[in-house]
N, C-alpha and C. Protein backbone atom coordinates (compact mmCIF):
# COMPACT_ATOMS: atom_id res chain seq x y z
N UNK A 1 0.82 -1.20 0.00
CA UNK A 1 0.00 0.00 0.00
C UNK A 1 0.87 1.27 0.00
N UNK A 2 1.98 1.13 0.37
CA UNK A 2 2.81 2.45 1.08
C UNK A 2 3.39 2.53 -0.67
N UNK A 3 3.51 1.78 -1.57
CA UNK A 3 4.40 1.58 -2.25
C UNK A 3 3.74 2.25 -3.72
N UNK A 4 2.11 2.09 -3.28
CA UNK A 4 1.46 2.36 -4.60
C UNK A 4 1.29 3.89 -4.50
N UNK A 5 1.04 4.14 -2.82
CA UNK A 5 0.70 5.94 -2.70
C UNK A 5 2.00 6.68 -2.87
N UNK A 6 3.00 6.07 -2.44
CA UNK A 6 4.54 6.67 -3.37
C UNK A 6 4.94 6.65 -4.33
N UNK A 7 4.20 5.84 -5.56
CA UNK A 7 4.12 5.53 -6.87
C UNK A 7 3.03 6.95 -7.10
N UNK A 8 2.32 6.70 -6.62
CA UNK A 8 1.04 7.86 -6.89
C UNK A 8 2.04 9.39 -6.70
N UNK A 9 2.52 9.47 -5.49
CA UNK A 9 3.24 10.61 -5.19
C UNK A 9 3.70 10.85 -6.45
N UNK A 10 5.07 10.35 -7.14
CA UNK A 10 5.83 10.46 -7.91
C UNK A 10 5.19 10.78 -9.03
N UNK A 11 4.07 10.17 -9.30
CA UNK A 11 3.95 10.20 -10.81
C UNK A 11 2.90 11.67 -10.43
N UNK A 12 2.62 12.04 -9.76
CA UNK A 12 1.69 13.42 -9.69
C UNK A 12 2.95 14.47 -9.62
N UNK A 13 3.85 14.41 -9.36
CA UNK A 13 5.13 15.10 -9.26
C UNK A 13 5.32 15.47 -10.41
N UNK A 14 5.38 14.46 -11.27
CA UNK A 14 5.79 14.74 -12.80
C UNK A 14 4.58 15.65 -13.64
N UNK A 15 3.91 15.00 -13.17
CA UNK A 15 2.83 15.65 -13.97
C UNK A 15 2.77 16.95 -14.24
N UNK A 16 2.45 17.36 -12.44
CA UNK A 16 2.51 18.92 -12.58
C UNK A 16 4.08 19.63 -12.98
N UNK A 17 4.83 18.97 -13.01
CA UNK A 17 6.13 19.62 -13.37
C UNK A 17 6.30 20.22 -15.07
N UNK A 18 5.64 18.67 -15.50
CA UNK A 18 5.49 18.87 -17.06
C UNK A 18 4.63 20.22 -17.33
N UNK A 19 3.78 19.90 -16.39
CA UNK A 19 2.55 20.90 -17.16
C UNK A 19 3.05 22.42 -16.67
N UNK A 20 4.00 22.61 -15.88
CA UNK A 20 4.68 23.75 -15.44
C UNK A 20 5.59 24.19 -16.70
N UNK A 21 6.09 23.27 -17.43
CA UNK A 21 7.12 23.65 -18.16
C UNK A 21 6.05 23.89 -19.37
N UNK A 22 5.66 23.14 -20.04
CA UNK A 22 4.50 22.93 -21.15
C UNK A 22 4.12 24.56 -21.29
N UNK A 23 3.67 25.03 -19.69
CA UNK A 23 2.78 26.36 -19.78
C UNK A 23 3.78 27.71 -20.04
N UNK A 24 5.60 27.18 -19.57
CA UNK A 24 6.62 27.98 -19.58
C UNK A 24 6.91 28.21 -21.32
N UNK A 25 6.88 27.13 -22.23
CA UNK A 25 7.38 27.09 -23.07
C UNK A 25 6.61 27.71 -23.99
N UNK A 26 5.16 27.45 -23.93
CA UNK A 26 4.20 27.61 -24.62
C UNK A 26 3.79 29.45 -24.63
N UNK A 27 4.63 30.03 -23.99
CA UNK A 27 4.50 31.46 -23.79
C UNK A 27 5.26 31.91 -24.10
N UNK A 28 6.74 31.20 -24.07
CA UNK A 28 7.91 32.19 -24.20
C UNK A 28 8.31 33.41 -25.51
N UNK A 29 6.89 32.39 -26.98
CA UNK A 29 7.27 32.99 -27.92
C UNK A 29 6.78 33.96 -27.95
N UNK A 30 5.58 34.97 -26.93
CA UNK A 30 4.90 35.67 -27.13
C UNK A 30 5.37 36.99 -27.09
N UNK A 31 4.32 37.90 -27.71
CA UNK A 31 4.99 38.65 -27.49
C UNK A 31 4.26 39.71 -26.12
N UNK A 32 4.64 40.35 -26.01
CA UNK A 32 3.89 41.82 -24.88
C UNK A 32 2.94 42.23 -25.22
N UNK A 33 1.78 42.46 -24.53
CA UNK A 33 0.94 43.24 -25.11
C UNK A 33 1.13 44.70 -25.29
N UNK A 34 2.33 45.48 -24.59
CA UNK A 34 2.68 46.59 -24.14
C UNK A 34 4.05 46.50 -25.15
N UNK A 35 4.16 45.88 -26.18
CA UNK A 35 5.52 46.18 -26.93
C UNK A 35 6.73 46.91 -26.31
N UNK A 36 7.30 46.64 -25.64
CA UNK A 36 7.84 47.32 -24.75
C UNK A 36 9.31 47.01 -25.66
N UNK A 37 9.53 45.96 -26.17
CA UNK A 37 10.92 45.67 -27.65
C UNK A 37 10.90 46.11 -28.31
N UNK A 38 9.96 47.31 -28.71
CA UNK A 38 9.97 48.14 -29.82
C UNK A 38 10.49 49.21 -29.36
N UNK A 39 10.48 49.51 -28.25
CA UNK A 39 10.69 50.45 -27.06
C UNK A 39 12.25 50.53 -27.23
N UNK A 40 12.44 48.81 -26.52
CA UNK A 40 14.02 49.05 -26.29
C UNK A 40 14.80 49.25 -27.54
N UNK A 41 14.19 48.32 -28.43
CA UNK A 41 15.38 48.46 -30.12
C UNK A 41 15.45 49.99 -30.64
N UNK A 42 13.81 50.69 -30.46
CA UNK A 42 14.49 52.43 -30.41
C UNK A 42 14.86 53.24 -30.14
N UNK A 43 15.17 52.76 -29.02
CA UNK A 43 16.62 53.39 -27.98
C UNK A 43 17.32 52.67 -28.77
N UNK A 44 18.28 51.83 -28.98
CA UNK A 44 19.30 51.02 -29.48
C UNK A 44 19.64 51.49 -30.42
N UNK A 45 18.87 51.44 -30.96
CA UNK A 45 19.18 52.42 -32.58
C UNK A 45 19.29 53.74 -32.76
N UNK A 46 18.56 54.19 -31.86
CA UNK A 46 18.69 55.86 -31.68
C UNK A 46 20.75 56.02 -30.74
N UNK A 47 21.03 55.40 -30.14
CA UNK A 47 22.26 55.13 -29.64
C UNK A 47 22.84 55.00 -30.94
N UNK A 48 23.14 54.07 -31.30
CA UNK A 48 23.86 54.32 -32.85
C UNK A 48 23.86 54.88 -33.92
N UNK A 49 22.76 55.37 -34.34
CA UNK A 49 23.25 56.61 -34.83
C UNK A 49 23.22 58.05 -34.97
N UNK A 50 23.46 58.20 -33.28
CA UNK A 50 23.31 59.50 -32.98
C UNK A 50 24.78 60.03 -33.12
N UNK A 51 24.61 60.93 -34.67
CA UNK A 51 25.76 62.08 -34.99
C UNK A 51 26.45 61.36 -36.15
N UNK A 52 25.68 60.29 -36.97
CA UNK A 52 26.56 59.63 -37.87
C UNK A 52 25.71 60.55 -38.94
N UNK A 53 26.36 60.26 -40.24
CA UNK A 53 25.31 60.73 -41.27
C UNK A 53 24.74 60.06 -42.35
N UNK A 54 23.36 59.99 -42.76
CA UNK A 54 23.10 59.40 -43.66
C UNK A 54 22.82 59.48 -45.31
N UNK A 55 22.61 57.75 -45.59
CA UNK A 55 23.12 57.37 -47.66
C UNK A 55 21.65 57.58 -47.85
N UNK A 56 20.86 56.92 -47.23
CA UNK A 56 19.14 56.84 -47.83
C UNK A 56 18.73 56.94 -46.59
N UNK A 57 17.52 57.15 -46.85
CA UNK A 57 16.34 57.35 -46.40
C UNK A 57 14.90 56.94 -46.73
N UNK A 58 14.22 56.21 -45.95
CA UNK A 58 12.79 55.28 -46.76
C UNK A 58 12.85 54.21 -46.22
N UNK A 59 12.85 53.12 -47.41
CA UNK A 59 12.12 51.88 -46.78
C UNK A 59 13.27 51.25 -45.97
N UNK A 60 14.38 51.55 -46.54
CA UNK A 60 15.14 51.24 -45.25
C UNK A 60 16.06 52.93 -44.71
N UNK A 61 16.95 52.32 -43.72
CA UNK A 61 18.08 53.65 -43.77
C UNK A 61 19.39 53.18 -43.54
N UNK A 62 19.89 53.70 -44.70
CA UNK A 62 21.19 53.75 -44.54
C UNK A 62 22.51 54.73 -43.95
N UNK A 63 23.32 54.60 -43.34
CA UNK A 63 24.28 55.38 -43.06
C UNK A 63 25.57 55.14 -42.67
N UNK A 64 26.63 55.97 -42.54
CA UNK A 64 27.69 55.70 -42.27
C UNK A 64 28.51 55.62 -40.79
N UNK A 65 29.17 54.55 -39.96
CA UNK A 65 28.82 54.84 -38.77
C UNK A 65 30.49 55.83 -38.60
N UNK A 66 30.88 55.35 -37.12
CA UNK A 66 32.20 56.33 -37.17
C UNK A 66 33.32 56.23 -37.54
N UNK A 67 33.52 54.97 -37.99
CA UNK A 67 34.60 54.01 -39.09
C UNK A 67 34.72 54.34 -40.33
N UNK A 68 33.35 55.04 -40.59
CA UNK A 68 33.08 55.47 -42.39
C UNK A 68 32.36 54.11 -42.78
N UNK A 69 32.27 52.78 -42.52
CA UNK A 69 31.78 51.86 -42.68
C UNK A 69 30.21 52.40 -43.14
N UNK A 70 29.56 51.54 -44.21
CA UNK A 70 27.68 52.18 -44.06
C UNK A 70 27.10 50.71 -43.25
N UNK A 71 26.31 51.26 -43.12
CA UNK A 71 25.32 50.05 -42.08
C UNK A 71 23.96 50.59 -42.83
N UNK A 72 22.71 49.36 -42.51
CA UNK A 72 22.15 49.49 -42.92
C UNK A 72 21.18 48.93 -41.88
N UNK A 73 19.78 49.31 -41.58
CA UNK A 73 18.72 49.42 -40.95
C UNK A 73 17.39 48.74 -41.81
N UNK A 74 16.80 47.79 -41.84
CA UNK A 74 15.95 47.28 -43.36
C UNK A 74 15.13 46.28 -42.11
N UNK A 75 13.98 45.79 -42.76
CA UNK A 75 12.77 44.95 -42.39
C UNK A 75 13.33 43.58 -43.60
N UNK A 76 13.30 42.26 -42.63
CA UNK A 76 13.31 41.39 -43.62
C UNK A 76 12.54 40.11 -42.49
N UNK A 77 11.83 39.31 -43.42
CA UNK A 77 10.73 38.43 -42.71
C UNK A 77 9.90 38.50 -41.32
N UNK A 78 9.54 40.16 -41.65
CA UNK A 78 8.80 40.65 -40.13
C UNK A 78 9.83 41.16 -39.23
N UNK A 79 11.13 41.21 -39.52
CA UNK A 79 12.56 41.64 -38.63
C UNK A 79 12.80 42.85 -38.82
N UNK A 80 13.41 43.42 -37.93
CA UNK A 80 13.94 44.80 -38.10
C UNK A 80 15.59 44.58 -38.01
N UNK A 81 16.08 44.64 -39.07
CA UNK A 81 17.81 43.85 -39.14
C UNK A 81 19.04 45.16 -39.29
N UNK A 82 19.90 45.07 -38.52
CA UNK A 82 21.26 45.78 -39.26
C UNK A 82 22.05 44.42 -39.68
N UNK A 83 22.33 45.51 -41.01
CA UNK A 83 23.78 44.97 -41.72
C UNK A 83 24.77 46.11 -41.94
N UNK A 84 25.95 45.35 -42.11
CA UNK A 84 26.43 44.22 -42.17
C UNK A 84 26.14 43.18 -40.55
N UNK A 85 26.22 42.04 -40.96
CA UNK A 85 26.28 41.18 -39.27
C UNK A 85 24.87 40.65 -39.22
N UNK A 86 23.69 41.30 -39.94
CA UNK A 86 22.52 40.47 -39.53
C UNK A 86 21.84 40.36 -38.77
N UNK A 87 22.19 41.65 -37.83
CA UNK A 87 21.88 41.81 -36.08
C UNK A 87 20.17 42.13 -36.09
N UNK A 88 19.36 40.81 -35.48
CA UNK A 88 17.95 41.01 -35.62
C UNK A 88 17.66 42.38 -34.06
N UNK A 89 16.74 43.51 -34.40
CA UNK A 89 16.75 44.45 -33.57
C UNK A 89 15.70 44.16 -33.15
N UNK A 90 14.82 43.96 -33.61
CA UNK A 90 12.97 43.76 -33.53
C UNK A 90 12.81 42.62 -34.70
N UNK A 91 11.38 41.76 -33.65
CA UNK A 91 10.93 41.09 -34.17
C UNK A 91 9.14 41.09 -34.51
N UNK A 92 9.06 40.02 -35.32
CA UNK A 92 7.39 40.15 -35.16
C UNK A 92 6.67 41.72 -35.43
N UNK A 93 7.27 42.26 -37.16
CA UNK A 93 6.54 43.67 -36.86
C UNK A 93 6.65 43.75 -38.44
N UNK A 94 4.95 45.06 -38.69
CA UNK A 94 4.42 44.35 -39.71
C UNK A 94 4.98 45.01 -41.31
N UNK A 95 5.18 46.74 -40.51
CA UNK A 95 5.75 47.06 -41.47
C UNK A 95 7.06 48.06 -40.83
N UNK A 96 7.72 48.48 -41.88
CA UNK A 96 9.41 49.62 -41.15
C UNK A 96 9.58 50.69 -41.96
N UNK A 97 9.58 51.81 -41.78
CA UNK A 97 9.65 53.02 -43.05
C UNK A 97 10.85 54.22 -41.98
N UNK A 98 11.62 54.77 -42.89
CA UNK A 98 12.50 56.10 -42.33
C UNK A 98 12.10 57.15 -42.83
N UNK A 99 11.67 57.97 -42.24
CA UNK A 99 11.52 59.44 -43.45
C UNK A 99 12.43 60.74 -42.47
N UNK A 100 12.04 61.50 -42.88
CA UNK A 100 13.18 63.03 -42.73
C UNK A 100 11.67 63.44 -42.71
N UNK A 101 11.40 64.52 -41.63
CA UNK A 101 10.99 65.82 -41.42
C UNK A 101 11.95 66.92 -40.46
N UNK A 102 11.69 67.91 -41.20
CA UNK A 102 12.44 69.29 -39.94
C UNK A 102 13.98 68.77 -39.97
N UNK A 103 14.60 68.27 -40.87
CA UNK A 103 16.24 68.22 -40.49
C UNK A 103 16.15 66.42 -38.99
N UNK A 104 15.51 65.82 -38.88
CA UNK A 104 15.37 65.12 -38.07
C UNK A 104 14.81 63.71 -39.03
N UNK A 105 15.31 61.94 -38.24
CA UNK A 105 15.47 61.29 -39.02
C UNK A 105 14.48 60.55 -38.13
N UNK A 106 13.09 59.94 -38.78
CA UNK A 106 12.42 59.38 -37.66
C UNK A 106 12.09 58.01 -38.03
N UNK A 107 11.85 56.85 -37.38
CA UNK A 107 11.87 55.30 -37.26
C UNK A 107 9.75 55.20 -37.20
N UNK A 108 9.77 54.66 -38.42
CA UNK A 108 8.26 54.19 -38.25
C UNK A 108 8.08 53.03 -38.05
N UNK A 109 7.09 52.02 -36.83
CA UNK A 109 6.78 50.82 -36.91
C UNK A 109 5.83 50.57 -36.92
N UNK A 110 5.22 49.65 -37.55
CA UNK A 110 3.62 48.69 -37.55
C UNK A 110 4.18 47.58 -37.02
N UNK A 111 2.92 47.37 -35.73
CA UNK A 111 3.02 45.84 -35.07
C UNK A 111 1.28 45.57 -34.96
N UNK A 112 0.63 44.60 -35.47
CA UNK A 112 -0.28 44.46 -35.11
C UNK A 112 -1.60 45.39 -35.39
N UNK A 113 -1.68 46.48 -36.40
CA UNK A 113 -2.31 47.70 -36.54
C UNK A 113 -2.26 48.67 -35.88
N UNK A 114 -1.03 48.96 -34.89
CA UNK A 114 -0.08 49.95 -33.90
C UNK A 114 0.73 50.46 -35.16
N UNK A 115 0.63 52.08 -34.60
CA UNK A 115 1.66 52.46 -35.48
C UNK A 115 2.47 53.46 -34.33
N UNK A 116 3.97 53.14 -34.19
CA UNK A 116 4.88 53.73 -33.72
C UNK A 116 5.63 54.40 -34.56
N UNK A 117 6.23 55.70 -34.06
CA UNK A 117 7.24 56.47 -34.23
C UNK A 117 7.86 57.36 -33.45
N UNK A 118 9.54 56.93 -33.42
CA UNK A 118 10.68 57.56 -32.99
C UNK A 118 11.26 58.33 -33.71
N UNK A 119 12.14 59.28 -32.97
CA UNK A 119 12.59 60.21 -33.26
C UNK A 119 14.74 59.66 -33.27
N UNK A 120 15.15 59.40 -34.11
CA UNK A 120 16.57 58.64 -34.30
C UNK A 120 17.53 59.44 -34.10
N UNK A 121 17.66 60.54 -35.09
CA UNK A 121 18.74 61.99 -34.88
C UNK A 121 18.52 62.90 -35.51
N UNK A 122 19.40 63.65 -35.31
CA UNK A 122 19.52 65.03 -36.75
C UNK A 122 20.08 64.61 -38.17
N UNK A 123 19.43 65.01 -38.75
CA UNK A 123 19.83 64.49 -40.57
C UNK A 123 20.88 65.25 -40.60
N UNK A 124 21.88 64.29 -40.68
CA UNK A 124 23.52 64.91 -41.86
C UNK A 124 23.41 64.17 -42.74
N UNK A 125 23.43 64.55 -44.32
CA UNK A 125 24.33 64.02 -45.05
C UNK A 125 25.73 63.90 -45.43
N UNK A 126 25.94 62.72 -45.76
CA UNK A 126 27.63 62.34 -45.65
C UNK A 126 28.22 63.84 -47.00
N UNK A 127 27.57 63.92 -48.01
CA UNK A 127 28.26 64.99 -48.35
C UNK A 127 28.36 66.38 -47.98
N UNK A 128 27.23 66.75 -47.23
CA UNK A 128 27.30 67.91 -45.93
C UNK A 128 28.98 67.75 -45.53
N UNK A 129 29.16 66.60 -44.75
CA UNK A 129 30.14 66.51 -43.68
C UNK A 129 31.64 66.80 -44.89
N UNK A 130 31.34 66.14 -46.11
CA UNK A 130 32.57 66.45 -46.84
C UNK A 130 33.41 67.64 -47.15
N UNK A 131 31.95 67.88 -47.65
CA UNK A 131 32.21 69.78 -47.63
C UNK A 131 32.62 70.56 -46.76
N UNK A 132 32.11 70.41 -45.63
CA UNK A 132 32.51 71.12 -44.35
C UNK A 132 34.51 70.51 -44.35
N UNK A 133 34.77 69.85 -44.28
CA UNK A 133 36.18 69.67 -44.65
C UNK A 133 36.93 70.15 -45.22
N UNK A 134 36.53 69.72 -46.65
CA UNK A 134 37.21 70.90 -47.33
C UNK A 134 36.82 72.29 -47.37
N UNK A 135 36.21 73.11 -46.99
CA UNK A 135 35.77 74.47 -46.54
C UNK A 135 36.92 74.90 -45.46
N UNK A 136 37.11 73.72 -44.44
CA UNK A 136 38.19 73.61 -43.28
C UNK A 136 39.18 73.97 -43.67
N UNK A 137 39.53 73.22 -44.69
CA UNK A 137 41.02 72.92 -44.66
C UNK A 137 41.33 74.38 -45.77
């Protein structure tokens, strides 16, 4: 008797353990209802390229960082990606657009029929910055 209610013990042990993990896993892919990763990646991005200047502007953005290197900012399979490197910033989002108003470079997102927008930096263009050089020198 002692042997079957410790059999019983054990196997109710598992059970709920499974169904603990089952309920862990089964959530993890979700996302926030409060998008709060859209949040952080536009800080992130607003960090990088604050004071660089940019190639395009639109459906994606391009620019040059402080290496002279260009990087690039683009939507690919619902992702919000830099290249070079592939670095996924945001996920799960529906659409990504850059535009320029007022000298200022701003980050549009669609998630879900949400529409966000950040404010990234001040628009330089890289041939602005050239000129100013040679004007310098």
């Amino acid at each position: 008797m002692i042997e079957v209610l410790f059999s019983f013990g054990i196997s109710l042990i598992i059970v709920t353990s499974l169904f603990g993990m089952y309920r862990t896993i089964s959530h993890a892919q979700n996302i926030s209802q409060y998008d709060e990763d859209i949040f952080i990646a536009a800080k992130q991005i607003s960090q990088e390229v604050l004071g660089t200047n940019y190639e395009d502007v639109g459906e994606q953005y391009s620019f040059y960082n402080y290496d002279g290197e260009i990087m690039t900012f683009d939507i690919d399979n619902h992702r919000l990606v830099k290249t070079p490197g592939f670095e996924i910033m945001i996920t799960n989002i529906d659409d990504l657009s850059f535009e320029m108003k007022h000298d200022m470079i701003y980050m549009n997102v669609v998630r879900n029929e949400k529409e966000y927008q950040f404010l990234l930096t001040f628009a330089k263009e890289k041939q602005e910055i050239d000129d100013e050089i040679i004007t310098e020198q």
